[in-house]
N, C-alpha and C. Protein backbone atom coordinates (compact mmCIF):
# COMPACT_ATOMS: atom_id res chain seq x y z
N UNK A 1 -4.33 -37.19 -98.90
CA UNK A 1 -4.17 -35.80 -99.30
C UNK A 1 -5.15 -35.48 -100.42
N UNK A 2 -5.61 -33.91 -100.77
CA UNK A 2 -6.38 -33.83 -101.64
C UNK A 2 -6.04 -33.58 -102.54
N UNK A 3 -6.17 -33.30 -103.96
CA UNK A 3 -5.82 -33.45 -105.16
C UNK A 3 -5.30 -31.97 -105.20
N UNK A 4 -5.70 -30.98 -104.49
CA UNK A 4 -5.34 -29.78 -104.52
C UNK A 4 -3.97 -29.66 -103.87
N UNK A 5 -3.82 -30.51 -102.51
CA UNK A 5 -2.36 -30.08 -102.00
C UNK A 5 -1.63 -30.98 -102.84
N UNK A 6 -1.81 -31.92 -103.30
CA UNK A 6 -0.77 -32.65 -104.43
C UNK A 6 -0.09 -31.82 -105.60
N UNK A 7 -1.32 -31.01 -106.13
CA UNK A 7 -0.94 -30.28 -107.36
C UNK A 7 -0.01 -29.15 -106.25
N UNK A 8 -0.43 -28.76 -105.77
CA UNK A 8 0.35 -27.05 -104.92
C UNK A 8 1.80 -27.94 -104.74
N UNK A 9 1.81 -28.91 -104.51
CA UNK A 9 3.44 -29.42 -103.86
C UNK A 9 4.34 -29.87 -104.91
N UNK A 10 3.39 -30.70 -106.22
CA UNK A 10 4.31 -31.46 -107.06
C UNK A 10 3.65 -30.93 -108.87
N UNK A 11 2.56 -30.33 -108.50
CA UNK A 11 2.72 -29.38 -109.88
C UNK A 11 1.75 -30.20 -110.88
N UNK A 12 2.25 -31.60 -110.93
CA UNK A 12 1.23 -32.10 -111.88
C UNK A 12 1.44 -33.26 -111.23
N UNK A 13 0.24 -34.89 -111.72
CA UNK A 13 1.19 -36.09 -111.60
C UNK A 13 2.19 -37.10 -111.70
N UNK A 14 2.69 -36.16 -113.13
CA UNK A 14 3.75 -36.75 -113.36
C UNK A 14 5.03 -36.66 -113.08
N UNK A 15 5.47 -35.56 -112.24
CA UNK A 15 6.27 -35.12 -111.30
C UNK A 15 6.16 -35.92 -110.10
N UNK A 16 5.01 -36.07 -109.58
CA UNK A 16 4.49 -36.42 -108.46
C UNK A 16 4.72 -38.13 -108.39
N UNK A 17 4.86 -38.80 -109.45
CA UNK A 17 5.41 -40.07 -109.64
C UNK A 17 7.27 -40.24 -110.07
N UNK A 18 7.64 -39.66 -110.88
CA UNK A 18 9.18 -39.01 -110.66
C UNK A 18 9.71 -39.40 -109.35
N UNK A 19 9.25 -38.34 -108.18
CA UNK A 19 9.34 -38.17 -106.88
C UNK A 19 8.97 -39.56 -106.13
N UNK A 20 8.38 -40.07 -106.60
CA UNK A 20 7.65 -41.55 -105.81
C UNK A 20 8.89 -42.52 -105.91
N UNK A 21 9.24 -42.56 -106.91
CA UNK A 21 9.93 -43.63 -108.02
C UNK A 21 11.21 -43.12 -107.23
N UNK A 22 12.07 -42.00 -107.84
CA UNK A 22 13.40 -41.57 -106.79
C UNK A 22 13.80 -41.87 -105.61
N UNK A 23 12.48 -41.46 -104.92
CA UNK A 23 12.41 -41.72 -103.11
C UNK A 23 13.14 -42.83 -102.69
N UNK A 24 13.42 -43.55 -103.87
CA UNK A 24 14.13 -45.24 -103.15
C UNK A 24 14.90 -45.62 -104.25
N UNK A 25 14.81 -45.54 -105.54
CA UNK A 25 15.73 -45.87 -107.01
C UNK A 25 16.95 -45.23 -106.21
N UNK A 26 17.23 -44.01 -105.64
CA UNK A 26 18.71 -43.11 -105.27
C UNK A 26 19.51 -44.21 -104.69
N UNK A 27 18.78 -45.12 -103.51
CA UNK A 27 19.14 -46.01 -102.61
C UNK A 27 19.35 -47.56 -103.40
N UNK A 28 18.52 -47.57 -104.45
CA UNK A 28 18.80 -48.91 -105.02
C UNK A 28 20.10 -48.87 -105.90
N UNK A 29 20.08 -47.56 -106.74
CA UNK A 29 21.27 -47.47 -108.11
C UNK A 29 22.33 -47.68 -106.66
N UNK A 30 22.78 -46.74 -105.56
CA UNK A 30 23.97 -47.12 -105.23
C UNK A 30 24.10 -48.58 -104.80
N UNK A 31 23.53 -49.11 -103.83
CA UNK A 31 23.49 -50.71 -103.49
C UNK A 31 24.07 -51.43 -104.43
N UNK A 32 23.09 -51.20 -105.81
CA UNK A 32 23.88 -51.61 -106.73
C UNK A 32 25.05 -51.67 -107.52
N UNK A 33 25.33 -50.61 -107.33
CA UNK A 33 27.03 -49.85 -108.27
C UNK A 33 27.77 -50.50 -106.79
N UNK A 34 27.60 -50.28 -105.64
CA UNK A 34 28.30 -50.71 -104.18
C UNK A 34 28.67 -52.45 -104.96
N UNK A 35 27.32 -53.62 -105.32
CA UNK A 35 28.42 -54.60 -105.69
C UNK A 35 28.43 -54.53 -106.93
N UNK A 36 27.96 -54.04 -107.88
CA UNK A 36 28.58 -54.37 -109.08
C UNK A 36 30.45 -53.75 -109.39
N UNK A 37 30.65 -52.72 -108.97
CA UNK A 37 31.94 -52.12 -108.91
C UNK A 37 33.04 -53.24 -108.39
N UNK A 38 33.29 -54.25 -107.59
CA UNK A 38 33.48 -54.85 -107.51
C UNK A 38 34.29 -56.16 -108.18
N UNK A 39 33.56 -56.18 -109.01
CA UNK A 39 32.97 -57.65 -109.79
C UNK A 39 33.92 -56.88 -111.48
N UNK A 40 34.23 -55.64 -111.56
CA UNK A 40 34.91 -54.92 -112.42
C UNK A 40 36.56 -55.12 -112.72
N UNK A 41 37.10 -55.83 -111.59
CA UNK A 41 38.35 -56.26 -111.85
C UNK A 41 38.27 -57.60 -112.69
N UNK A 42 37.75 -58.26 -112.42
CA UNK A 42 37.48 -59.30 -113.18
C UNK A 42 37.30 -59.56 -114.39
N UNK A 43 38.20 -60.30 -115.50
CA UNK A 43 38.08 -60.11 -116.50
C UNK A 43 36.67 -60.93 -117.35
N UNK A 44 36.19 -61.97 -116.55
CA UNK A 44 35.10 -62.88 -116.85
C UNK A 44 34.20 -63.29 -115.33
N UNK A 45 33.67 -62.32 -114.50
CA UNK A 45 33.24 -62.03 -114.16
C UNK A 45 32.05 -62.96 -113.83
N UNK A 46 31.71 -63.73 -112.46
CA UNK A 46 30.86 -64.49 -112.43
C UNK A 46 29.26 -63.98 -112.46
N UNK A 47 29.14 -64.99 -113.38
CA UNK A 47 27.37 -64.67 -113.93
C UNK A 47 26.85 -64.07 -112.71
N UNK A 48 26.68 -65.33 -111.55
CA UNK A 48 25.42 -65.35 -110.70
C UNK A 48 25.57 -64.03 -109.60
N UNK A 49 27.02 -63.24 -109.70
CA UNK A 49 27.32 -62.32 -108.97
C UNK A 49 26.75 -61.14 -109.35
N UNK A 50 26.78 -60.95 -110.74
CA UNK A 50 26.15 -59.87 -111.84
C UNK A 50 24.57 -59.64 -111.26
N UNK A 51 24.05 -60.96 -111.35
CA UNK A 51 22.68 -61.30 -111.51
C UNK A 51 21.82 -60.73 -109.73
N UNK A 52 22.72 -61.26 -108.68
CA UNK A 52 22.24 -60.82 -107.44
C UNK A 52 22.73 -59.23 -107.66
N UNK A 53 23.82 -59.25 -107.55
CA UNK A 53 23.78 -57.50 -107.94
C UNK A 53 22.60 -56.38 -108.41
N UNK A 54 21.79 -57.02 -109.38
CA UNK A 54 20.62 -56.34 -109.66
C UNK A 54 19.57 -56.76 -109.08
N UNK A 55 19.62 -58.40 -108.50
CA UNK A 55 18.00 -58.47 -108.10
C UNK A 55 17.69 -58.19 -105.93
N UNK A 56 19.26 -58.56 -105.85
CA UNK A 56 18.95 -58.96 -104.21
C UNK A 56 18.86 -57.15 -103.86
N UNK A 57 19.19 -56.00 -104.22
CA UNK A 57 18.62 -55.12 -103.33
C UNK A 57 17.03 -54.56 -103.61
N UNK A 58 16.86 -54.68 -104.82
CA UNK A 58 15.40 -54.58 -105.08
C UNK A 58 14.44 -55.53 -104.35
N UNK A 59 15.19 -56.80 -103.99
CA UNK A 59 14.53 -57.88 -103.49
C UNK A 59 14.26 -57.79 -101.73
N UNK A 60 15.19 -56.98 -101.34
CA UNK A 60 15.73 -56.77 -99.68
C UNK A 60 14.27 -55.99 -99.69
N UNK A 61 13.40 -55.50 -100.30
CA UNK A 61 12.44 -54.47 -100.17
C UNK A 61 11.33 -55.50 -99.36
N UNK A 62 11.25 -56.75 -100.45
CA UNK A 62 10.34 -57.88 -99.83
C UNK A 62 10.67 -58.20 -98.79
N UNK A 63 11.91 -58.72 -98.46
CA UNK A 63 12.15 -59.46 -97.50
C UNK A 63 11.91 -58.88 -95.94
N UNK A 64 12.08 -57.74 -96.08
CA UNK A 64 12.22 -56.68 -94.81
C UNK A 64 10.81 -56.90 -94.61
N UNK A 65 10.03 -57.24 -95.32
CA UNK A 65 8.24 -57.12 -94.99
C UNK A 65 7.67 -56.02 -94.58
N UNK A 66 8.51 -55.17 -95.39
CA UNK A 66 7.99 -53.23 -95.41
C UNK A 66 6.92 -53.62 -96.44
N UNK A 67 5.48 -52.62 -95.44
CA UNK A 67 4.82 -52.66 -96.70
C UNK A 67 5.17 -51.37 -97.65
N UNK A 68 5.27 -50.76 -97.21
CA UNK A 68 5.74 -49.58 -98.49
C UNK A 68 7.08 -49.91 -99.51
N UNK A 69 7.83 -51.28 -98.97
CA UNK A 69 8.54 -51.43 -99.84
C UNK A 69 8.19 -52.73 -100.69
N UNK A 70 7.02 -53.29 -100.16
CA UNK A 70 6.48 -54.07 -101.07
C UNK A 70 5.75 -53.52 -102.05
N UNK A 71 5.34 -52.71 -101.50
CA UNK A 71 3.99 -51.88 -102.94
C UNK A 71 4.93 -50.99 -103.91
N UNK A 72 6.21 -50.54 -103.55
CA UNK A 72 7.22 -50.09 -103.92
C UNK A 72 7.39 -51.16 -105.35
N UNK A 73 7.65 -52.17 -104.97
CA UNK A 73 8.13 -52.98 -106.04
C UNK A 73 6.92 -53.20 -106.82
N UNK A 74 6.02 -53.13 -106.21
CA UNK A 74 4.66 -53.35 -107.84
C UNK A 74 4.74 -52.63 -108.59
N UNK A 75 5.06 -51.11 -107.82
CA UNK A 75 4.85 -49.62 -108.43
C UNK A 75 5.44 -50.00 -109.94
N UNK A 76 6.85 -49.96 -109.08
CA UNK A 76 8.32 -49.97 -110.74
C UNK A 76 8.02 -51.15 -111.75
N UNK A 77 7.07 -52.32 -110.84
CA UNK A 77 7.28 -53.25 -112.21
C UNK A 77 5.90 -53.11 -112.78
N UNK A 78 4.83 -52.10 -112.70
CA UNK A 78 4.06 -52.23 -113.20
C UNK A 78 4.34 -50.79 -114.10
N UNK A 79 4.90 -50.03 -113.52
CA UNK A 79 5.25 -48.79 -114.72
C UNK A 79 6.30 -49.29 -115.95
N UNK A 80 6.99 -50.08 -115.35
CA UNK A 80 8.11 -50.73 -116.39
C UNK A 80 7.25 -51.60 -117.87
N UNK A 81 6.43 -52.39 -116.89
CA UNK A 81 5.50 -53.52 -117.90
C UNK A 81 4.50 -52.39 -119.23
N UNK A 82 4.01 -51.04 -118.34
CA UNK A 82 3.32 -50.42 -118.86
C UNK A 82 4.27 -48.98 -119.87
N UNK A 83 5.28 -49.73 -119.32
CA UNK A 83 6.45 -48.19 -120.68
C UNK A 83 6.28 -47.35 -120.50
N UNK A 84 6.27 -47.04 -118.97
CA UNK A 84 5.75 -45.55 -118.98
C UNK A 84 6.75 -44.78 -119.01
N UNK A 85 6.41 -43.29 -119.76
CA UNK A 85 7.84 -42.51 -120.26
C UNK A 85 8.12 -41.72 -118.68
N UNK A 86 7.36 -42.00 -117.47
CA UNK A 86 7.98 -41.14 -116.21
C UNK A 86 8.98 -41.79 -115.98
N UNK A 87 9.30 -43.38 -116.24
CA UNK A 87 9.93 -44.11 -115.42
C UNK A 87 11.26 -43.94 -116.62
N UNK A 88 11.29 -43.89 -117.96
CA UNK A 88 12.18 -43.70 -118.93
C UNK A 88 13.32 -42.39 -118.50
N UNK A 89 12.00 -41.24 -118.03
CA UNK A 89 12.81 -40.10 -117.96
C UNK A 89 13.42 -40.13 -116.44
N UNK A 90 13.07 -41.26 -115.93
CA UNK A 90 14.20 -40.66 -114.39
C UNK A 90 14.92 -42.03 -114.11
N UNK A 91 14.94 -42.84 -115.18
CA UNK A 91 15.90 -43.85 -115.54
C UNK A 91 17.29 -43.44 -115.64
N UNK A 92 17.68 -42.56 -116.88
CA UNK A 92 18.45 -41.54 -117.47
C UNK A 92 19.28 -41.22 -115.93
N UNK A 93 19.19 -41.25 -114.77
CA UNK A 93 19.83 -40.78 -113.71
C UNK A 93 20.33 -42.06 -113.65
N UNK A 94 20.51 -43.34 -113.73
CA UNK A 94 20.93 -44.62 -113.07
C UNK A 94 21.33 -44.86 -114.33
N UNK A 95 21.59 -44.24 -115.37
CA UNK A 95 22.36 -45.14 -116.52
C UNK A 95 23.79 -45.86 -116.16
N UNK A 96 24.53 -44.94 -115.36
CA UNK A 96 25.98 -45.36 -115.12
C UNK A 96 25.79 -46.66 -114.20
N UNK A 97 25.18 -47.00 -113.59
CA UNK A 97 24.75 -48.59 -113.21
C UNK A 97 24.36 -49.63 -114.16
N UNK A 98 23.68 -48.94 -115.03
CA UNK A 98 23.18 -50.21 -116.07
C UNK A 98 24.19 -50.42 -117.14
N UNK A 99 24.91 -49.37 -117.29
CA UNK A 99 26.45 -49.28 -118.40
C UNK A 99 27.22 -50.50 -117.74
N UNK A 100 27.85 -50.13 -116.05
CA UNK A 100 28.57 -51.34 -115.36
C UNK A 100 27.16 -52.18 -115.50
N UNK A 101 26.45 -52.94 -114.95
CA UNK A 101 25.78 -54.02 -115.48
C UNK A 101 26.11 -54.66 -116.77
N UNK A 102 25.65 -53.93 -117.98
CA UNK A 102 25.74 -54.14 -119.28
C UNK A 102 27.03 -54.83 -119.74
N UNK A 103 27.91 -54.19 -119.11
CA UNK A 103 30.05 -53.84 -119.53
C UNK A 103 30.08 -55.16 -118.72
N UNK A 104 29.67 -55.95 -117.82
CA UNK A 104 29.79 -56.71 -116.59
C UNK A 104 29.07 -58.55 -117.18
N UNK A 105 27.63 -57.85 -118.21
CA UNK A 105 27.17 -59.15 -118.62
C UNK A 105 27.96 -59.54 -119.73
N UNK A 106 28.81 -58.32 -120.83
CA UNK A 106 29.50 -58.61 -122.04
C UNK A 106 30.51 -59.10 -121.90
N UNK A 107 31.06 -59.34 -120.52
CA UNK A 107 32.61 -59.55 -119.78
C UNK A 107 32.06 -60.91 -119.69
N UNK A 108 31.28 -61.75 -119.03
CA UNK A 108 30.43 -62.82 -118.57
C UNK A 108 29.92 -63.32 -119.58
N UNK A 109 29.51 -63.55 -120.94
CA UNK A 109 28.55 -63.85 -121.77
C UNK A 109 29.45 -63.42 -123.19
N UNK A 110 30.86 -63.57 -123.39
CA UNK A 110 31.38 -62.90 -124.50
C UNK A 110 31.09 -63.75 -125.99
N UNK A 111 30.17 -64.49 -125.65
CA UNK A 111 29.73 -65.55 -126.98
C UNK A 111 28.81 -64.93 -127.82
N UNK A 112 28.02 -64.14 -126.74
CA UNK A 112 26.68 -63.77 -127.21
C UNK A 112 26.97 -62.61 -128.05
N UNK A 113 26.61 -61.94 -129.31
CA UNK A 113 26.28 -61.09 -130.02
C UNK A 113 25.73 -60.09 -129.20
N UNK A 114 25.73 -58.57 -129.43
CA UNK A 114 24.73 -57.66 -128.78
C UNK A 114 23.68 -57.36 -129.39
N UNK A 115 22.81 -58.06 -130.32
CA UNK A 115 21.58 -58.02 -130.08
C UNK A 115 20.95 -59.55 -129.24
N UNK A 116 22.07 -60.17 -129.33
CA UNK A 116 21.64 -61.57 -128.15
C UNK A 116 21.34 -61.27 -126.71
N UNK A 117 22.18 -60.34 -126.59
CA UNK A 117 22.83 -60.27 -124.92
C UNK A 117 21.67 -59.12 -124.77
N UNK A 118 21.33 -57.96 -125.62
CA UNK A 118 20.33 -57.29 -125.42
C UNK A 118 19.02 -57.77 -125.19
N UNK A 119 18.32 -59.06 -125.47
CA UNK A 119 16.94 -59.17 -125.55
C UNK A 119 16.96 -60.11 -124.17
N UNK A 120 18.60 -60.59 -124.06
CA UNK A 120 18.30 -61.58 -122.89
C UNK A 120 18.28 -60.30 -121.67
N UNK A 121 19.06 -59.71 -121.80
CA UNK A 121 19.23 -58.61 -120.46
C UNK A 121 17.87 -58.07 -120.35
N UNK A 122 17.03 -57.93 -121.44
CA UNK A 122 15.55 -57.58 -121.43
C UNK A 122 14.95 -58.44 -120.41
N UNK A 123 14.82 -59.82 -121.49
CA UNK A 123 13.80 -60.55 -120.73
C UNK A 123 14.08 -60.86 -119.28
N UNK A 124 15.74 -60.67 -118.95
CA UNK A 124 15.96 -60.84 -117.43
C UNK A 124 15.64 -59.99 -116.46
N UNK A 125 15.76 -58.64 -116.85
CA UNK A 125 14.82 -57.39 -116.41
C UNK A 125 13.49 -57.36 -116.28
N UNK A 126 12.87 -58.02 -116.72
CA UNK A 126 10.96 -58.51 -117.39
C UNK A 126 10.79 -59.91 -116.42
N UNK A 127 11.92 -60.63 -115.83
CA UNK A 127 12.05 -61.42 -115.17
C UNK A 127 11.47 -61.41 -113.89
N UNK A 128 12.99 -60.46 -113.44
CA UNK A 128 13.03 -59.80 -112.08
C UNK A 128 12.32 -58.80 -111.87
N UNK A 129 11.48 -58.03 -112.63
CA UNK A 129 10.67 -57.18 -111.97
C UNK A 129 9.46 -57.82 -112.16
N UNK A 130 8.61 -58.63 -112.83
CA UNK A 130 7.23 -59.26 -112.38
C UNK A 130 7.30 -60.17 -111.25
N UNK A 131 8.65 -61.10 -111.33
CA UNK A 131 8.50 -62.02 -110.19
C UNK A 131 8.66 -61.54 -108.54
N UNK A 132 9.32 -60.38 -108.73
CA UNK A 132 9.97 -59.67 -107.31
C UNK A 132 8.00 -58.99 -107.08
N UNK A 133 7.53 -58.51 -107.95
CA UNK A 133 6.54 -57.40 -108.02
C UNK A 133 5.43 -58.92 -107.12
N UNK A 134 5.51 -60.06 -108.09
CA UNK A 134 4.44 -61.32 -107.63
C UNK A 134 4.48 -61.29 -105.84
N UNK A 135 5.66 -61.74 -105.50
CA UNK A 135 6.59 -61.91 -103.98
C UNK A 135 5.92 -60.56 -103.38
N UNK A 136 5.27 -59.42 -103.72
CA UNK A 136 5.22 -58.95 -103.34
C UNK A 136 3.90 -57.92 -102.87
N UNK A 137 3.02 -59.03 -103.78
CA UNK A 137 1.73 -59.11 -103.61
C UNK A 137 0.72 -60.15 -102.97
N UNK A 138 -0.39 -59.95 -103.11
CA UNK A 138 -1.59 -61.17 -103.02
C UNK A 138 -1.19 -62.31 -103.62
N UNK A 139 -0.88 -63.16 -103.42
CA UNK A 139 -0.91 -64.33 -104.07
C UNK A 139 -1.21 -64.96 -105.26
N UNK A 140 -0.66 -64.79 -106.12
CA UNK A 140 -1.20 -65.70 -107.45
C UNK A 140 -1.25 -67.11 -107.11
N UNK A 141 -1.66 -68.46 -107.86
CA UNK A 141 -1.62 -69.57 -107.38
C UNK A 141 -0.58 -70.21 -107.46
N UNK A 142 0.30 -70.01 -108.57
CA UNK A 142 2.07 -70.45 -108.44
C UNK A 142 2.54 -69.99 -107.16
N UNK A 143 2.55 -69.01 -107.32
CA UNK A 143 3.24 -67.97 -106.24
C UNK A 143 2.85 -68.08 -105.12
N UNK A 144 1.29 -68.55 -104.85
CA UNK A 144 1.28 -68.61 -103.49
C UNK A 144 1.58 -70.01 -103.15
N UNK A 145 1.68 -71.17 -103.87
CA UNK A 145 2.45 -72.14 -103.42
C UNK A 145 3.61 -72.14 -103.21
N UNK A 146 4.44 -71.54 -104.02
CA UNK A 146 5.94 -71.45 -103.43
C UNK A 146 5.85 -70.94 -102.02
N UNK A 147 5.17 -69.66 -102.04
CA UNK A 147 5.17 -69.27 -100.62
C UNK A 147 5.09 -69.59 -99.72
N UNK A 148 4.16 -71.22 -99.96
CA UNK A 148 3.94 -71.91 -98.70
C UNK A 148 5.08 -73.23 -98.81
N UNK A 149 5.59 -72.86 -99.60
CA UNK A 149 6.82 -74.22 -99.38
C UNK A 149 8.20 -73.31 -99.51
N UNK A 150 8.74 -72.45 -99.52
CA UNK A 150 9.90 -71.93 -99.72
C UNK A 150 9.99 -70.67 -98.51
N UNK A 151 11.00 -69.77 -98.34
CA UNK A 151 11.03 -69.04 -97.70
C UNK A 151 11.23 -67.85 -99.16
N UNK A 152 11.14 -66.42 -98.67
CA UNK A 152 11.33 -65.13 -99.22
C UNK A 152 12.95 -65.56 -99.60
N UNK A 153 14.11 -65.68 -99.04
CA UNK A 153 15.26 -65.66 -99.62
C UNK A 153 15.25 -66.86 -100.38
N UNK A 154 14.50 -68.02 -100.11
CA UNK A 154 14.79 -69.23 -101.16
C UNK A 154 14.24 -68.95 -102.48
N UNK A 155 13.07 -68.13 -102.43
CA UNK A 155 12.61 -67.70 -103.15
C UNK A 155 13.37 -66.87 -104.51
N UNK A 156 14.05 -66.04 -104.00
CA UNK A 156 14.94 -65.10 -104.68
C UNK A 156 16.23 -65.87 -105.19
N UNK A 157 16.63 -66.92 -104.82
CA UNK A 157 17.52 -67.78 -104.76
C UNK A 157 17.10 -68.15 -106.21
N UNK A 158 15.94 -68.60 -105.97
CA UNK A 158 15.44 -69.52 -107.55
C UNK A 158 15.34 -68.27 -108.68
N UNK A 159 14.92 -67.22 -108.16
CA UNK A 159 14.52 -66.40 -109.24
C UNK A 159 16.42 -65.78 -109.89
N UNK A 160 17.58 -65.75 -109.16
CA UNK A 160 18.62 -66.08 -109.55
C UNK A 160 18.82 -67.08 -110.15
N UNK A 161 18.54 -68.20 -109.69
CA UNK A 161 19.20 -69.36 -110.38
C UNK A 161 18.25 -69.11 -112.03
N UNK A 162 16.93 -69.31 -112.32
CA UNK A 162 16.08 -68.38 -113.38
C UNK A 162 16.58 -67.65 -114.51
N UNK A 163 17.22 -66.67 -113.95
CA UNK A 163 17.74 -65.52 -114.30
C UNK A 163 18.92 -65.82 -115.27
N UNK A 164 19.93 -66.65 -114.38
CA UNK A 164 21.11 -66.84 -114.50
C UNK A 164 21.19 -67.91 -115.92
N UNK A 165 20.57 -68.96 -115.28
CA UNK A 165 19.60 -69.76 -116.85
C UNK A 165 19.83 -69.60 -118.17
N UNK A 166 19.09 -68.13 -118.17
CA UNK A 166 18.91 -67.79 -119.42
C UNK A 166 19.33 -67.05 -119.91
N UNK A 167 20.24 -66.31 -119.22
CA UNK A 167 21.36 -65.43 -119.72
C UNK A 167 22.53 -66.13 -120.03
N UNK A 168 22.69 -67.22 -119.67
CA UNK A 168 23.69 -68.36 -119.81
C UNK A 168 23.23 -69.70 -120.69
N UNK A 169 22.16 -69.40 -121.74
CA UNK A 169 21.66 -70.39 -122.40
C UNK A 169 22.35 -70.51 -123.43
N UNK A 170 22.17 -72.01 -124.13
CA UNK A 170 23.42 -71.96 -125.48
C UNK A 170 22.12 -70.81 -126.62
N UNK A 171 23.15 -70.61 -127.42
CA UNK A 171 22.82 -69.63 -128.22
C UNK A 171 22.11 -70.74 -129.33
């Protein structure tokens, strides 16, 4: 398309990424709230359930071997890595997922302090979106060895087990 029907349809680009980003976040926040809601009766709440909850539907993008849902996942983890305030401001729509997440890791992890549990939920977020984003590109040389010795779900398997790790590390 030309830069002219882009602007006539979405106004500027930063709308025009908004719209990119939504097109599939609508479909991921519910997936997600679908199992994290769940996992809410529970008063201590298993880690590794929390943990697929956030990574396996973002991850289903790879596995399906959509390419639009592979380039999908570079998109978010490269706007995420780069702070971009489009992705801040249409975040703000999926908060009530990351609240249950959050309410779900403090139920799971009640040792940890909340500035503990905050930097780990970071770096586990910083986790799962470069490694899902890797899976979902050209090959790096780690990455493309796993690839040739693991499958896409074993793959995600480890990046759970990863995950789970270090959100569950002694303090």
């Amino acid at each position: 398309m030309s830069a002219g029907v882009l602007h006539y349809h979405f106004g500027s680009r930063e709308v025009l990424v908004a719209e990119l980003i939504t097109r599939n976040m609508n479909e991921l926040a519910r997936q997600r709230q679908q199992r994290l809601e769940p996992l809410l009766v529970d008063a201590r709440p298993l880690l590794r359930a929390i943990v697929e909850a956030m990574v396996l539907p973002l991850a289903e993008f790879i596995i399906a071997g959509d390419f639009a849902g592979r380039r999908y996942v570079r998109f978010i983890a490269r706007l995420y890595a780069e702070r971009s305030p489009i992705l801040d401001e249409v975040s703000h729509h999926y908060r009530s997922v990351n609240q249950i997440y959050f309410k779900l890791l403090r139920r799971a992890l009640p040792e940890l302090d909340n500035a503990s549990l905050n930097l780990r939920a970071s770096a586990a977020n910083h986790a799962m979106l470069q490694s899902l984003a890797d899976m979902a590109s050209e090959s790096r040389v780690w990455v493309g060895m796993a690839k040739a010795q693991l499958t896409s779900e074993q793959q995600v398997a480890k990046l759970v087990d990863f995950i789970v790790a270090g959100l569950a590390a002694p303090t």
